[in-house]
N, C-alpha and C. Protein backbone atom coordinates (compact mmCIF):
# COMPACT_ATOMS: atom_id res chain seq x y z
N UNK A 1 119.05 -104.99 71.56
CA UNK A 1 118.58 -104.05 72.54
C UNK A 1 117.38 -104.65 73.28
N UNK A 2 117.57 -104.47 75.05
CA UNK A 2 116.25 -104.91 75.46
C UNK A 2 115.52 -103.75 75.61
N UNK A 3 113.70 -104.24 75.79
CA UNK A 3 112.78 -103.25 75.40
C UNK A 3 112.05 -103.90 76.98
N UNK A 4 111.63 -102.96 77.64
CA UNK A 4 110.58 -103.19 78.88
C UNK A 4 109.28 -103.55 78.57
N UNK A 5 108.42 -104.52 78.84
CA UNK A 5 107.07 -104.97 78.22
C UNK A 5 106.42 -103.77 78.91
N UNK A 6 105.10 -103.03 78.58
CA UNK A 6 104.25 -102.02 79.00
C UNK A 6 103.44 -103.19 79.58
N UNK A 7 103.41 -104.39 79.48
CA UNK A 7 102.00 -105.04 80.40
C UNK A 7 102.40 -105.33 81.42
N UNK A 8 103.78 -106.14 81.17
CA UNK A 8 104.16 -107.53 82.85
C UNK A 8 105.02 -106.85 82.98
N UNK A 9 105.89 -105.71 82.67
CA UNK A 9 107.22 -105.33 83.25
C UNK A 9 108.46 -106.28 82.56
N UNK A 10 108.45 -106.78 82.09
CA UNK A 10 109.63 -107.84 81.71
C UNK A 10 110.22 -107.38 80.50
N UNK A 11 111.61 -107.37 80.41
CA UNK A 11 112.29 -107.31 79.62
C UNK A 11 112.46 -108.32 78.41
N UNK A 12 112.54 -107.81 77.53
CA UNK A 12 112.27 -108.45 75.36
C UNK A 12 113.38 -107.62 74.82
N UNK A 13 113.40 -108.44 74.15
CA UNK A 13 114.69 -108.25 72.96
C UNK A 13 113.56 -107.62 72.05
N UNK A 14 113.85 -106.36 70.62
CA UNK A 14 113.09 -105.60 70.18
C UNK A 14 113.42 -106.27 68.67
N UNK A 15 113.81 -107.61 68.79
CA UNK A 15 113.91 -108.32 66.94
C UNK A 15 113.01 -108.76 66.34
N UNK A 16 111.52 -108.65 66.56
CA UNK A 16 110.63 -108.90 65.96
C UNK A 16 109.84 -109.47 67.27
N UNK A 17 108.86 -110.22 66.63
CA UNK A 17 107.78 -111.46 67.32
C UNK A 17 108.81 -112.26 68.16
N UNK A 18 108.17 -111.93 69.48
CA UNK A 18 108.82 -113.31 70.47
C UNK A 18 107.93 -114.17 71.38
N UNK A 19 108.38 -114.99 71.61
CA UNK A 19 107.36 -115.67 72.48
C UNK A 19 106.83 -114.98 73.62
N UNK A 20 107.30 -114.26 73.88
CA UNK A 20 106.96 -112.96 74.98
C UNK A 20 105.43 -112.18 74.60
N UNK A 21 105.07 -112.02 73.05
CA UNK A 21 104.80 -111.09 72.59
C UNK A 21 103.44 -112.06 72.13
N UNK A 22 103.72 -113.18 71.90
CA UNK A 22 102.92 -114.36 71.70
C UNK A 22 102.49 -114.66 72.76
N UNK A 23 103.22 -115.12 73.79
CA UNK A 23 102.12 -115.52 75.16
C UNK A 23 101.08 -114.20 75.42
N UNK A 24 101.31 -112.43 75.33
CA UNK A 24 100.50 -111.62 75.25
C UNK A 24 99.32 -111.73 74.43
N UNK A 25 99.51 -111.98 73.07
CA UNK A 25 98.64 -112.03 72.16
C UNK A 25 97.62 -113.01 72.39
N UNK A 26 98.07 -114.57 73.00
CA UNK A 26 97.48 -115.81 73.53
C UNK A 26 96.29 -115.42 74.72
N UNK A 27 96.82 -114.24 75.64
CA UNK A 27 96.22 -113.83 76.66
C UNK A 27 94.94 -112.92 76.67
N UNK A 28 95.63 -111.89 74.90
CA UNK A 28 94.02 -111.17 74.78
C UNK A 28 93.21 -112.13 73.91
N UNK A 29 93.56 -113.32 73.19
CA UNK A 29 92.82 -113.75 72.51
C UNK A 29 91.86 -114.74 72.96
N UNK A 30 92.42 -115.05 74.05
CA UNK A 30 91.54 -115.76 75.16
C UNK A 30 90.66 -114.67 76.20
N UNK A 31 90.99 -113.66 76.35
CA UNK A 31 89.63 -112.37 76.83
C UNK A 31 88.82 -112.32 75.80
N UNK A 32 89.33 -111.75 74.41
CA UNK A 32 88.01 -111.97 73.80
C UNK A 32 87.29 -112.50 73.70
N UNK A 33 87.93 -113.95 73.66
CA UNK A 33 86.69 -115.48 73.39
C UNK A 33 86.08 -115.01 74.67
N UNK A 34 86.39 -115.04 75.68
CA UNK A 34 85.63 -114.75 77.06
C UNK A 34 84.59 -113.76 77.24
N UNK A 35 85.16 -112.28 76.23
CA UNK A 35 84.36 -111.35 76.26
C UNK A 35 83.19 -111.86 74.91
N UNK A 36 83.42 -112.39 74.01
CA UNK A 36 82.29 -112.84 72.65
C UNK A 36 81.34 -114.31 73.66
N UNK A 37 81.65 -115.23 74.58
CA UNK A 37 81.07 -116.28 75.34
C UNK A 37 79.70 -114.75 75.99
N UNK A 38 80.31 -114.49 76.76
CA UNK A 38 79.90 -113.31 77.60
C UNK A 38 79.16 -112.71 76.96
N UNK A 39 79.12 -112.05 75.51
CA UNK A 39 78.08 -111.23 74.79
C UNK A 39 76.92 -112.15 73.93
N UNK A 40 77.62 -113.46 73.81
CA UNK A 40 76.71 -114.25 73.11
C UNK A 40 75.81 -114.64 74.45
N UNK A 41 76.01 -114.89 75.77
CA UNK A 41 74.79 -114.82 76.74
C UNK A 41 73.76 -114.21 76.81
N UNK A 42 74.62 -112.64 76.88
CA UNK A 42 73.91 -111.62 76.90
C UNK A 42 72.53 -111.35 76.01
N UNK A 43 73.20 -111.49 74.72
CA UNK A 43 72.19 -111.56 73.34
C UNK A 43 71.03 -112.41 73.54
N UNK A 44 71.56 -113.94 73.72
CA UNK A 44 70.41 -114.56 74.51
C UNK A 44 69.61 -114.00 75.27
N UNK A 45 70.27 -113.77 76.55
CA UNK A 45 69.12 -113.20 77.95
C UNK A 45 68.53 -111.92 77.04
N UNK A 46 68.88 -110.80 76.16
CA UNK A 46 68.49 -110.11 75.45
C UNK A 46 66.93 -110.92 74.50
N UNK A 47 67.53 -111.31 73.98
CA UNK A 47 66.08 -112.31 72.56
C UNK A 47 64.89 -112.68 73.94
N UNK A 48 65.56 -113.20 74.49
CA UNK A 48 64.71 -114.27 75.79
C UNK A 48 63.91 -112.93 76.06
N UNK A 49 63.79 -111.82 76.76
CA UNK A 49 63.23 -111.09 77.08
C UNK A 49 62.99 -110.35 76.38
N UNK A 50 63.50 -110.21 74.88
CA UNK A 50 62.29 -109.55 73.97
C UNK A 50 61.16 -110.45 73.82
N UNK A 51 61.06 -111.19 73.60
CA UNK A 51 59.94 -112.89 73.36
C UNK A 51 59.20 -112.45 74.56
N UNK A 52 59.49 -112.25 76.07
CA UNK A 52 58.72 -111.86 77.06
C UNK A 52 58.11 -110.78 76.83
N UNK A 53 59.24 -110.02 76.31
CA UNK A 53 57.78 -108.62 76.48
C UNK A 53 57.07 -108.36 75.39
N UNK A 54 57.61 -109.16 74.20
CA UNK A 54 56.06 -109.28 73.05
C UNK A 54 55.15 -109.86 73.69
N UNK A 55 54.92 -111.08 73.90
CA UNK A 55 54.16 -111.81 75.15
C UNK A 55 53.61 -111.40 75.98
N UNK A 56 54.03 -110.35 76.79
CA UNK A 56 53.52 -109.49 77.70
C UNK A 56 52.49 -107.91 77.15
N UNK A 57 53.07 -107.86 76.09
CA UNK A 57 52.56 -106.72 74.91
C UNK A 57 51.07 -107.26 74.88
N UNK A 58 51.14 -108.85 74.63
CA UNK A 58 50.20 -109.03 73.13
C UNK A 58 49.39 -109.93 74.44
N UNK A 59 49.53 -110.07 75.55
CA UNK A 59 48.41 -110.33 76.82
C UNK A 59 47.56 -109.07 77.51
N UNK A 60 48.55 -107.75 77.70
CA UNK A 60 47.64 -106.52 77.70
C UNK A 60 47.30 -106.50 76.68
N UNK A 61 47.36 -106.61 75.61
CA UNK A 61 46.74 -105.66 74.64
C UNK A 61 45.25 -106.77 74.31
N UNK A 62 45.17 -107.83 74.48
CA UNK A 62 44.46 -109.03 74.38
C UNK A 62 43.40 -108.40 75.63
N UNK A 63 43.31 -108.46 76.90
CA UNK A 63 42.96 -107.97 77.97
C UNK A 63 41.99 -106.68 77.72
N UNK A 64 43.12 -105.56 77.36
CA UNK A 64 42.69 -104.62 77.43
C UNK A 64 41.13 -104.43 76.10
N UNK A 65 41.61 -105.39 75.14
CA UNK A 65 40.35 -105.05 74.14
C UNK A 65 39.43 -105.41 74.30
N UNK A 66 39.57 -107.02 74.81
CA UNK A 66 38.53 -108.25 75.55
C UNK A 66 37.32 -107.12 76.86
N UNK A 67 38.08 -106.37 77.36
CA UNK A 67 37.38 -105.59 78.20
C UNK A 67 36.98 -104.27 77.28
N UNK A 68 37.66 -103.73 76.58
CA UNK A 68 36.65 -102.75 75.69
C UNK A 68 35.31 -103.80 74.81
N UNK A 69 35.26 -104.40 74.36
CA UNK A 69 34.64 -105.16 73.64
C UNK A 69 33.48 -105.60 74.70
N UNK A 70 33.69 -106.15 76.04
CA UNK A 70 32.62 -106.44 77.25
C UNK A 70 31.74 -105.29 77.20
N UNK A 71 32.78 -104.06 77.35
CA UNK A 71 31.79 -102.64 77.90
C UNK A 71 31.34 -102.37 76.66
N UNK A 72 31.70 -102.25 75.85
CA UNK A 72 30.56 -101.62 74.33
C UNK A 72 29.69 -102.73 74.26
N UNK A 73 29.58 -104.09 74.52
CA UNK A 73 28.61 -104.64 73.88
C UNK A 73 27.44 -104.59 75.35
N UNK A 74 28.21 -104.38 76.26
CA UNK A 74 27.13 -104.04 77.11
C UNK A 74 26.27 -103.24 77.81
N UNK A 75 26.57 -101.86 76.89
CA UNK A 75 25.94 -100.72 76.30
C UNK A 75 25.29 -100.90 75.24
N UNK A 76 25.87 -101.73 74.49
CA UNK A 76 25.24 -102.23 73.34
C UNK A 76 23.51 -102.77 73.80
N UNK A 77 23.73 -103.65 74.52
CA UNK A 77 22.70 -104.69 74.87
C UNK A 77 21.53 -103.89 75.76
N UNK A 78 22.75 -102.86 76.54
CA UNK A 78 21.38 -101.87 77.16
C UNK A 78 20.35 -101.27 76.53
N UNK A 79 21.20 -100.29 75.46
CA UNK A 79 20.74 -99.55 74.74
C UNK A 79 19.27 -100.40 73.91
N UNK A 80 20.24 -101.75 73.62
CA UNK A 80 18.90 -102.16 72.78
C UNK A 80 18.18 -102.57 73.56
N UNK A 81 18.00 -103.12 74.99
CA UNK A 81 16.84 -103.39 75.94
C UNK A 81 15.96 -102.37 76.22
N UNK A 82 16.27 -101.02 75.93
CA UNK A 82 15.47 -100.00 76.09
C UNK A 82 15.36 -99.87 75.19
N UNK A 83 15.36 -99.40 73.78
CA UNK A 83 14.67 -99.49 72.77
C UNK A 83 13.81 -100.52 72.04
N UNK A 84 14.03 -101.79 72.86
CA UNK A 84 12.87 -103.06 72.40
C UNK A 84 11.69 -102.37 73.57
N UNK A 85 12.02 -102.44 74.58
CA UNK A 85 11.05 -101.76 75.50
C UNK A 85 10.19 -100.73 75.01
N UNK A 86 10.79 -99.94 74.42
CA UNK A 86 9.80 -98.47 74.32
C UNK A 86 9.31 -99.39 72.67
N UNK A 87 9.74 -99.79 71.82
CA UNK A 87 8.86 -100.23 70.93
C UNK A 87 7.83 -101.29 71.28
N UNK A 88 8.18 -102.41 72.31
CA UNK A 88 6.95 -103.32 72.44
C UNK A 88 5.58 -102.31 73.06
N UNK A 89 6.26 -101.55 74.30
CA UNK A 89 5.15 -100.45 74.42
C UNK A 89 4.69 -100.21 73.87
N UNK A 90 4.84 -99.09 72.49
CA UNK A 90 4.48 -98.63 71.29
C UNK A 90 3.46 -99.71 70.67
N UNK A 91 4.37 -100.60 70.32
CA UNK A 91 3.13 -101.38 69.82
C UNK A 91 1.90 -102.09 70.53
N UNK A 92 1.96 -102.48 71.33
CA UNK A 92 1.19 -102.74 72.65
C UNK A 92 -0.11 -101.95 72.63
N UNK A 93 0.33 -100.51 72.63
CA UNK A 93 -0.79 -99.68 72.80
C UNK A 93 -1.39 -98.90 71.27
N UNK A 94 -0.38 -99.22 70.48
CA UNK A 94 -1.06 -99.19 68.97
C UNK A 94 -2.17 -100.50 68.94
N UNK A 95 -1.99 -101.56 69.41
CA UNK A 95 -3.03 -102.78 69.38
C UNK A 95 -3.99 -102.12 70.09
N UNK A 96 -4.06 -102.02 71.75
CA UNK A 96 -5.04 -101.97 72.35
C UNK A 96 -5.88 -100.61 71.49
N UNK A 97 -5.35 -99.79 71.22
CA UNK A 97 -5.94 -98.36 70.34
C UNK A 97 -6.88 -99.14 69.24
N UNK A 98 -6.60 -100.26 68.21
CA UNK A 98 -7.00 -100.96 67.65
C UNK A 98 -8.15 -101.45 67.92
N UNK A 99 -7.49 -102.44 68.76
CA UNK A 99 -8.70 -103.41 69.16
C UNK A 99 -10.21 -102.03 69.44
N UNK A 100 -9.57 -101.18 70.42
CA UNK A 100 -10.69 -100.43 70.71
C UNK A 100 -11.55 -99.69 69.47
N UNK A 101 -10.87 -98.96 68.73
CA UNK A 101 -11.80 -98.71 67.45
C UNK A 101 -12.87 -99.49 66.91
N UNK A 102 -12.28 -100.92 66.50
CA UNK A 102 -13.14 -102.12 65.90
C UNK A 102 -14.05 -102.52 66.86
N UNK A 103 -13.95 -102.37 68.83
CA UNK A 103 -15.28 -102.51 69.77
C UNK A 103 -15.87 -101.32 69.12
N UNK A 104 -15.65 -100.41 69.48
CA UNK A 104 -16.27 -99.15 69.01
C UNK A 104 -17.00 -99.26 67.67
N UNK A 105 -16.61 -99.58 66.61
CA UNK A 105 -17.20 -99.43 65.31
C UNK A 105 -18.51 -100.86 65.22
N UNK A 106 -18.30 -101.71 66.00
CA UNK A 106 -18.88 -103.37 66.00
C UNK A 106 -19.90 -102.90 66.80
N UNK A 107 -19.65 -102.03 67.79
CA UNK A 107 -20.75 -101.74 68.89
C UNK A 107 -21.51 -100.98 68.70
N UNK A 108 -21.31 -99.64 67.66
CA UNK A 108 -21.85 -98.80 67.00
C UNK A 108 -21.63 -97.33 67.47
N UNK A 109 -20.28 -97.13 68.35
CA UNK A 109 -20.44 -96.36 69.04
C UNK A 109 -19.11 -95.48 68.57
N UNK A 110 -18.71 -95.83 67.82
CA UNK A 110 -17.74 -94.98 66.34
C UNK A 110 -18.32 -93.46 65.89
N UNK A 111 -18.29 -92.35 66.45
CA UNK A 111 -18.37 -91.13 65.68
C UNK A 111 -19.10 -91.34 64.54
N UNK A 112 -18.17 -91.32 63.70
CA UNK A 112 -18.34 -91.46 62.19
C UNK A 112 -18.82 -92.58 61.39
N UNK A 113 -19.36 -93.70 61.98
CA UNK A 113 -20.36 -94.57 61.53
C UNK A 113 -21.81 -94.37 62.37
N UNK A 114 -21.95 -93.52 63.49
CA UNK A 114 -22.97 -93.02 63.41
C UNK A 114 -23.38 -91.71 62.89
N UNK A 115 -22.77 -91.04 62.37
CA UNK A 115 -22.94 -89.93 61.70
C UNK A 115 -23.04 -90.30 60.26
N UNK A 116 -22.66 -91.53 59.77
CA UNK A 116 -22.88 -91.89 58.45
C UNK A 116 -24.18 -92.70 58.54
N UNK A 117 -25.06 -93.43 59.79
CA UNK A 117 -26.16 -94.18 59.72
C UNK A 117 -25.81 -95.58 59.52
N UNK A 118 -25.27 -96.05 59.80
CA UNK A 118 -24.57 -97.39 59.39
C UNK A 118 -24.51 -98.29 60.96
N UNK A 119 -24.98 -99.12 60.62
CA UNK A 119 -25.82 -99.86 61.72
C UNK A 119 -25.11 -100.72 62.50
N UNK A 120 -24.61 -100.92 64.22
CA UNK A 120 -23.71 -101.14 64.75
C UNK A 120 -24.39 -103.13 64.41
N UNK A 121 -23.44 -104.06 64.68
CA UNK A 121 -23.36 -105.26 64.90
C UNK A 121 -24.89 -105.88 65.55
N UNK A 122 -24.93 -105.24 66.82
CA UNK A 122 -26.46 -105.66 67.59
C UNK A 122 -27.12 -105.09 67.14
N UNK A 123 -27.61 -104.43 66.64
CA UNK A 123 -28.53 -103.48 65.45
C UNK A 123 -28.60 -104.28 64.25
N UNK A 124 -27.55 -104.51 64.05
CA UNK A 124 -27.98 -106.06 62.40
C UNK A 124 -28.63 -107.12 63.04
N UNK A 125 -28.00 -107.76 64.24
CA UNK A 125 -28.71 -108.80 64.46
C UNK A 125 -30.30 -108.61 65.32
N UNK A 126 -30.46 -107.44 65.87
CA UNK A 126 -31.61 -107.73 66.30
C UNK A 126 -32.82 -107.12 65.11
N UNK A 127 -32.05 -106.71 63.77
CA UNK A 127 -33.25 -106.43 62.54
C UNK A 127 -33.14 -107.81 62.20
N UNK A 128 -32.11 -108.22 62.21
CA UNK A 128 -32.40 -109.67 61.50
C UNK A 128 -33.62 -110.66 62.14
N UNK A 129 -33.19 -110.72 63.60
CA UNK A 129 -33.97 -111.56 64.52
C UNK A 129 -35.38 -111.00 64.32
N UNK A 130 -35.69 -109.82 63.79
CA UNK A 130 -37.03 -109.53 63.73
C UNK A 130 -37.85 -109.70 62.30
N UNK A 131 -36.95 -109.57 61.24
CA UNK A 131 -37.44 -109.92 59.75
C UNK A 131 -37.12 -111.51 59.89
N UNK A 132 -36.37 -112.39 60.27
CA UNK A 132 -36.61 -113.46 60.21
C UNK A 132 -36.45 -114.35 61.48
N UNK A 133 -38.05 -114.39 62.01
CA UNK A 133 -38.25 -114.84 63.60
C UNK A 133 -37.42 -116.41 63.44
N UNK A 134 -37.58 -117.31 62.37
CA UNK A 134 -37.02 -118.29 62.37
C UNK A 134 -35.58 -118.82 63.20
N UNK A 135 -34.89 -117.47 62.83
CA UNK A 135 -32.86 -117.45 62.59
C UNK A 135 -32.85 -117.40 64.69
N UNK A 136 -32.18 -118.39 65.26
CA UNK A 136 -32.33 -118.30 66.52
C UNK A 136 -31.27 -116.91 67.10
């Protein structure tokens, strides 16, 4: 009995495997290789552009911290330029406060070393200069 092929139209004998049925089989087995060539590209151009966009990931993300890291440390650096500031001030005028007490107390003009009687610097030396005319 002949049988009509459903692909090419051509008439086959229905006794098994024929070369008819074989040149078909020859025809998808050569699409596949064509369609597996074709997906093994694909996969490639696929990998290839995952590799890009890790790459591309890990350059923003490089970027983006490199610039967080600029701006905090340069808040950082503010912050501490104004707080060295207000402490050198601070201390600055804790000295001069200093220094001034010790004129004050050397000169005799300290509150509380004249209220205690305690004799300013030029006051020692000019008792001295007078108990001993010698001492220039």
């Amino acid at each position: 009995m002949l049988l009509r092929c459903t692909e090419c139209g051509a008439l086959i004998s229905d006794n098994g495997i024929s070369k008819h049925d074989l040149f078909h089989r020859s025809v998808e087995i050569e699409q596949l290789r064509e369609s597996t060539r074709e997906a093994h590209g694909v996969l490639k151009d696929l990998r290839t552009a995952t590799v890009a966009a890790k790459n591309l990931v890990h350059e923003l993300t490089n970027a983006v911290v490199t610039e967080q890291l600029e701006a905090a440390v340069e808040a950082g650096l503010e912050e501490y330029k104004t707080t060295l500031a207000t402490a050198i001030d601070s201390a600055t005028k804790a000295i001069f406060d200093r220094f001034d007490k010790i004129a004050k107390l050397l000169m005799g003009e300290d509150k509380q070393s004249v209220r205690a009687g305690k004799p300013s610097i030029p006051e020692l030396a000019e008792r001295m200069k007078r108990e001993s005319p010698s001492v220039p």
